[in-house]
N, C-alpha and C. Protein backbone atom coordinates (compact mmCIF):
# COMPACT_ATOMS: atom_id res chain seq x y z
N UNK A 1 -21.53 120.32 138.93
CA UNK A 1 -21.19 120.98 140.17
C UNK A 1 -20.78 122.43 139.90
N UNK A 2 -19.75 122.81 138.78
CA UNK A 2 -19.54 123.44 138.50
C UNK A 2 -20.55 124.89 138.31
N UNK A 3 -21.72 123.90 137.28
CA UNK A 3 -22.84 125.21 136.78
C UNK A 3 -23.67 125.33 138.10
N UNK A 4 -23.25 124.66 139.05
CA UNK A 4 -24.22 125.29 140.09
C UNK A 4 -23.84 125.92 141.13
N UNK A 5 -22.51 125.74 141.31
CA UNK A 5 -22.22 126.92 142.34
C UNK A 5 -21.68 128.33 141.40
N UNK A 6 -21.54 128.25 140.34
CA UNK A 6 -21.62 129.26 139.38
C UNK A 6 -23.18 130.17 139.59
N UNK A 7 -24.22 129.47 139.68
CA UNK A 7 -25.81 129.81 139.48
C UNK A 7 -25.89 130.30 140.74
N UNK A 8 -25.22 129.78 142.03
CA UNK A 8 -25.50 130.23 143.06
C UNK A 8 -25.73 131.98 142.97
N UNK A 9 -25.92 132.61 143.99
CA UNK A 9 -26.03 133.89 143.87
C UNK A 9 -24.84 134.50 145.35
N UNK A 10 -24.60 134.27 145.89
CA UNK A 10 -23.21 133.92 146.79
C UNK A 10 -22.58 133.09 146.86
N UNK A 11 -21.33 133.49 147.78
CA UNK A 11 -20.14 132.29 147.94
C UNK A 11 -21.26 131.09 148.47
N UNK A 12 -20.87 129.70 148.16
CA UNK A 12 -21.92 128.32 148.82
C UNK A 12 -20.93 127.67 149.42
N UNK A 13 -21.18 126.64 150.17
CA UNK A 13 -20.49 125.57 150.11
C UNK A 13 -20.69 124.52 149.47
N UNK A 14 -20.11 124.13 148.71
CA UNK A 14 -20.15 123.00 147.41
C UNK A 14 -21.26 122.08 148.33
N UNK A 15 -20.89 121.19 149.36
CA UNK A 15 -21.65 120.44 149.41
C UNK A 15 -22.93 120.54 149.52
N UNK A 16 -23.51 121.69 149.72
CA UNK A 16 -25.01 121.85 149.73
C UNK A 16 -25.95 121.25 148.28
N UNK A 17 -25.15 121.14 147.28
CA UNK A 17 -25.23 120.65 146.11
C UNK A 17 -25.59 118.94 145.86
N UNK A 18 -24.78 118.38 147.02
CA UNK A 18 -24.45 117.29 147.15
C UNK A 18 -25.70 115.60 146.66
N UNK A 19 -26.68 116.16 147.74
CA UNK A 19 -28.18 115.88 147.35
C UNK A 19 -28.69 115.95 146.18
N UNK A 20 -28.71 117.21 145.90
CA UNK A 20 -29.67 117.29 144.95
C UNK A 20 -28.75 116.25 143.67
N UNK A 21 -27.63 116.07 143.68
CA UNK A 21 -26.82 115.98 142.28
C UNK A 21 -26.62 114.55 142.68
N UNK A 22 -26.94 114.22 143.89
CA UNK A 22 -26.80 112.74 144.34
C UNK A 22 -27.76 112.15 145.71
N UNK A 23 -29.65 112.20 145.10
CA UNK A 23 -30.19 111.92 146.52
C UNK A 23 -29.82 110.66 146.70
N UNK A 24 -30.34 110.94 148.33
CA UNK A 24 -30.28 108.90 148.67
C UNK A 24 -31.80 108.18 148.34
N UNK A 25 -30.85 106.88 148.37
CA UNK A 25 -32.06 105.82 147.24
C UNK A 25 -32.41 104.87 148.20
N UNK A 26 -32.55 105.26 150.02
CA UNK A 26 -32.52 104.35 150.71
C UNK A 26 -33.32 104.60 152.04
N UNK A 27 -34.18 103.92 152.66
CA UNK A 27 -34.31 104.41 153.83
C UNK A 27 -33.62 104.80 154.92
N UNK A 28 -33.72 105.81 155.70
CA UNK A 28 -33.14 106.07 156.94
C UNK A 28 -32.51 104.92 157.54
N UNK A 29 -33.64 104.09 157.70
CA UNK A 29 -33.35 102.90 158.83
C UNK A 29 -32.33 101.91 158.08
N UNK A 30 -32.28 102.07 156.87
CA UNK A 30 -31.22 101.37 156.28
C UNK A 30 -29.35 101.53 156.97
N UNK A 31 -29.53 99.70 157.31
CA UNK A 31 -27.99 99.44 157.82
C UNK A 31 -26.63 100.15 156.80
N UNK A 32 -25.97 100.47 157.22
CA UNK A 32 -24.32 100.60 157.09
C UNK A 32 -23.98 100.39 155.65
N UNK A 33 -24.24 98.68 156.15
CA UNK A 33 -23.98 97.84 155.13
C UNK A 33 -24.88 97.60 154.01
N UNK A 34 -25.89 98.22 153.49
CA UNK A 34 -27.01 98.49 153.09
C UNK A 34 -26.00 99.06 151.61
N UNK A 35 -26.91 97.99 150.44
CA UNK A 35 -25.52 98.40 149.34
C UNK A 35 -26.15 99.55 148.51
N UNK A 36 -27.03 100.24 148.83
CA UNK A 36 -27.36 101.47 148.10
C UNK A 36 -27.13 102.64 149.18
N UNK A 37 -27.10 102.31 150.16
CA UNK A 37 -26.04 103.28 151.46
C UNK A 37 -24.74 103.69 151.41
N UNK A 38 -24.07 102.51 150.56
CA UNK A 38 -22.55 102.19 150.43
C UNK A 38 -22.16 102.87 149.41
N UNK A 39 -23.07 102.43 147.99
CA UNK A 39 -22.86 103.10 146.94
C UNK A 39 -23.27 104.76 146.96
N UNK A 40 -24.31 104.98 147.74
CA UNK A 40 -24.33 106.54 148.07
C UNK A 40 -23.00 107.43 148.92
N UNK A 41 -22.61 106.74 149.90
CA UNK A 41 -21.61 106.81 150.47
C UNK A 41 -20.14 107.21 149.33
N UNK A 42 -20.25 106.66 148.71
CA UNK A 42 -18.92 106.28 147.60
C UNK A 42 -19.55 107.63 146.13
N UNK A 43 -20.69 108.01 146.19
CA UNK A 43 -20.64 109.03 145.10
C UNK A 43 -20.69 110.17 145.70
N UNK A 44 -20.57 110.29 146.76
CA UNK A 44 -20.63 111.46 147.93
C UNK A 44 -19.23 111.54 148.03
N UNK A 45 -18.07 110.70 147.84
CA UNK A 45 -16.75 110.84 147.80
C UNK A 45 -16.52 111.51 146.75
N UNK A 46 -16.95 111.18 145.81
CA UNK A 46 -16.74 111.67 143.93
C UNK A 46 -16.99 112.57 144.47
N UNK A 47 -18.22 113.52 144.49
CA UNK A 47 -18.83 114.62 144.50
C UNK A 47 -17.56 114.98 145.21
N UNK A 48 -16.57 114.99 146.55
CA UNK A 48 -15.77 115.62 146.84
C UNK A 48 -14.87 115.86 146.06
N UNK A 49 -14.40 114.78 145.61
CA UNK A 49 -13.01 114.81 144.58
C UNK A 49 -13.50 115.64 143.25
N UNK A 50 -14.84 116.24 143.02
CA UNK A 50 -15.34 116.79 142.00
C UNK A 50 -14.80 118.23 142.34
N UNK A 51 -15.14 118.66 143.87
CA UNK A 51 -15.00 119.73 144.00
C UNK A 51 -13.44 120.01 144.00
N UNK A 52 -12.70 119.72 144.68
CA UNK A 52 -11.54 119.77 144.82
C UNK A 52 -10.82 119.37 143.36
N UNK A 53 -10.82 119.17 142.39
CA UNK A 53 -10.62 118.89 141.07
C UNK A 53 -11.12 120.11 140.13
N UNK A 54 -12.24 120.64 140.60
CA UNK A 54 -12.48 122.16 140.30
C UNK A 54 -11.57 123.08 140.98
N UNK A 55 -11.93 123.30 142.15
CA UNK A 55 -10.61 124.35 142.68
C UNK A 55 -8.77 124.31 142.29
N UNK A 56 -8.74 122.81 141.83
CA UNK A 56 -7.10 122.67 141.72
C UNK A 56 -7.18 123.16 140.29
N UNK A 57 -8.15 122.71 139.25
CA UNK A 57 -8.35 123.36 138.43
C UNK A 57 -8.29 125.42 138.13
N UNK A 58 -8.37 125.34 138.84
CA UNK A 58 -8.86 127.03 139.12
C UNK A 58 -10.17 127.53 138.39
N UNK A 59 -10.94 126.60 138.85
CA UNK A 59 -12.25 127.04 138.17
C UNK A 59 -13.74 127.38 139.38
N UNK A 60 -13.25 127.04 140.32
CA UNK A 60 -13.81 127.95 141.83
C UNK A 60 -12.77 128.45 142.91
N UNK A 61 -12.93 129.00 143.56
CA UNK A 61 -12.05 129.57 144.72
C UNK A 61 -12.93 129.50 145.84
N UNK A 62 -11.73 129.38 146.89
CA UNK A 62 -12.38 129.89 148.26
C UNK A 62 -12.77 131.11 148.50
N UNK A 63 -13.54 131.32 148.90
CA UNK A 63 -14.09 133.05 149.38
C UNK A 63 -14.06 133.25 150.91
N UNK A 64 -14.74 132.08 151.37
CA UNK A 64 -14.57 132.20 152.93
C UNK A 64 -14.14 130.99 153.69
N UNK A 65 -12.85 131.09 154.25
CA UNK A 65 -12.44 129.37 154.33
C UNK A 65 -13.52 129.09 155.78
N UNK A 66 -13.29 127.60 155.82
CA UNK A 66 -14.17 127.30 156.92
C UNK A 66 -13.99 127.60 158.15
N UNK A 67 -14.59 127.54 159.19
CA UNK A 67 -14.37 128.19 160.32
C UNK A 67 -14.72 127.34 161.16
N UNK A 68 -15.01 126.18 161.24
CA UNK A 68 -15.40 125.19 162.43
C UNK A 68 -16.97 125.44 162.71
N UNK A 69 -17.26 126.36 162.39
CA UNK A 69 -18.84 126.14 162.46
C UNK A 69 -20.00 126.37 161.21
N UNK A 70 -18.75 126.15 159.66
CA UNK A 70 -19.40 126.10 158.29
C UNK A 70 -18.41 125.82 157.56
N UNK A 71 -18.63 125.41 156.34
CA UNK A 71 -17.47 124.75 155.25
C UNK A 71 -16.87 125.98 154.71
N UNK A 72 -16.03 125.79 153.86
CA UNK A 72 -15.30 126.75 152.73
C UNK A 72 -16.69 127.40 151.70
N UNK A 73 -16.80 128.23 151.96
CA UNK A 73 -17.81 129.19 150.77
C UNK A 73 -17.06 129.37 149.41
N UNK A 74 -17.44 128.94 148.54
CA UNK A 74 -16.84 128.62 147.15
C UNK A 74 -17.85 129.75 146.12
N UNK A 75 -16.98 130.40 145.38
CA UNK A 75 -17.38 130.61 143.71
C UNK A 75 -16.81 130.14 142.92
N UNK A 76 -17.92 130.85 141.50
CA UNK A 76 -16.90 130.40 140.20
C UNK A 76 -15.40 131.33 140.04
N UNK A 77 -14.81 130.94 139.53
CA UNK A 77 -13.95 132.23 139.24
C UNK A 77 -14.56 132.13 137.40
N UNK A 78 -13.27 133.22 137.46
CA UNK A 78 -13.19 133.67 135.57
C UNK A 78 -13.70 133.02 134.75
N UNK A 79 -12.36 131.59 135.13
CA UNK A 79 -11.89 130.84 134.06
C UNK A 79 -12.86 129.77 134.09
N UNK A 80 -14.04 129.62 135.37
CA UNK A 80 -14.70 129.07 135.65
C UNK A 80 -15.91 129.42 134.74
N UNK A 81 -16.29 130.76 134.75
CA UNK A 81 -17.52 130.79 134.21
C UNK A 81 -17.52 130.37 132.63
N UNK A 82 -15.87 130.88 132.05
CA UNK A 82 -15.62 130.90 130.48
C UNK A 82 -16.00 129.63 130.43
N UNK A 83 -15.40 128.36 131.24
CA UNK A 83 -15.31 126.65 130.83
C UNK A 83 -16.74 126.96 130.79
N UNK A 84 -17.71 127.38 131.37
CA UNK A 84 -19.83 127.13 131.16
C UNK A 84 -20.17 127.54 130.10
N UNK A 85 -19.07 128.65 129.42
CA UNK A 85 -19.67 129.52 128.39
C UNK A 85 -20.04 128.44 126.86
């Protein structure tokens, strides 16, 4: 997560990442309860706690907090890019 909103070329919002680092393995029409829905569901949580585990880290920052009509725009910081180096 890290090396890619680093790669980005502007502030992103982490989750745009989300997909690619976790597609779904399921059809659309797939129920709720659908256990590769569930388990997608549940690494889509990680992926949050990834990001937020970076920022508490201080290894991205907010740039533009959200505004109700887009997420928090995130970079690397410093100490962020050194941990890639």
């Amino acid at each position: 997560m890290l090396r890619l909103i680093a790669q980005f070329p502007e502030p992103v919002a982490a989750s745009t990442f989300f997909n690619t680092i976790n597609p779904p393995d399921f059809e659309r029409s797939a129920t709720e309860e659908d256990p590769r829905r569930v388990a997608w569901h549940e690494k889509q949580f990680d992926l949050y706690q990834a990001v937020l585990d970076l920022h508490d880290g201080g290894l991205i920052r907010i740039v533009h907090p959200a505004n109700g009509a887009r997420p928090d725009l995130m970079e690397a910081t410093a100490a962020g890019y050194d941990a890639l180096a």
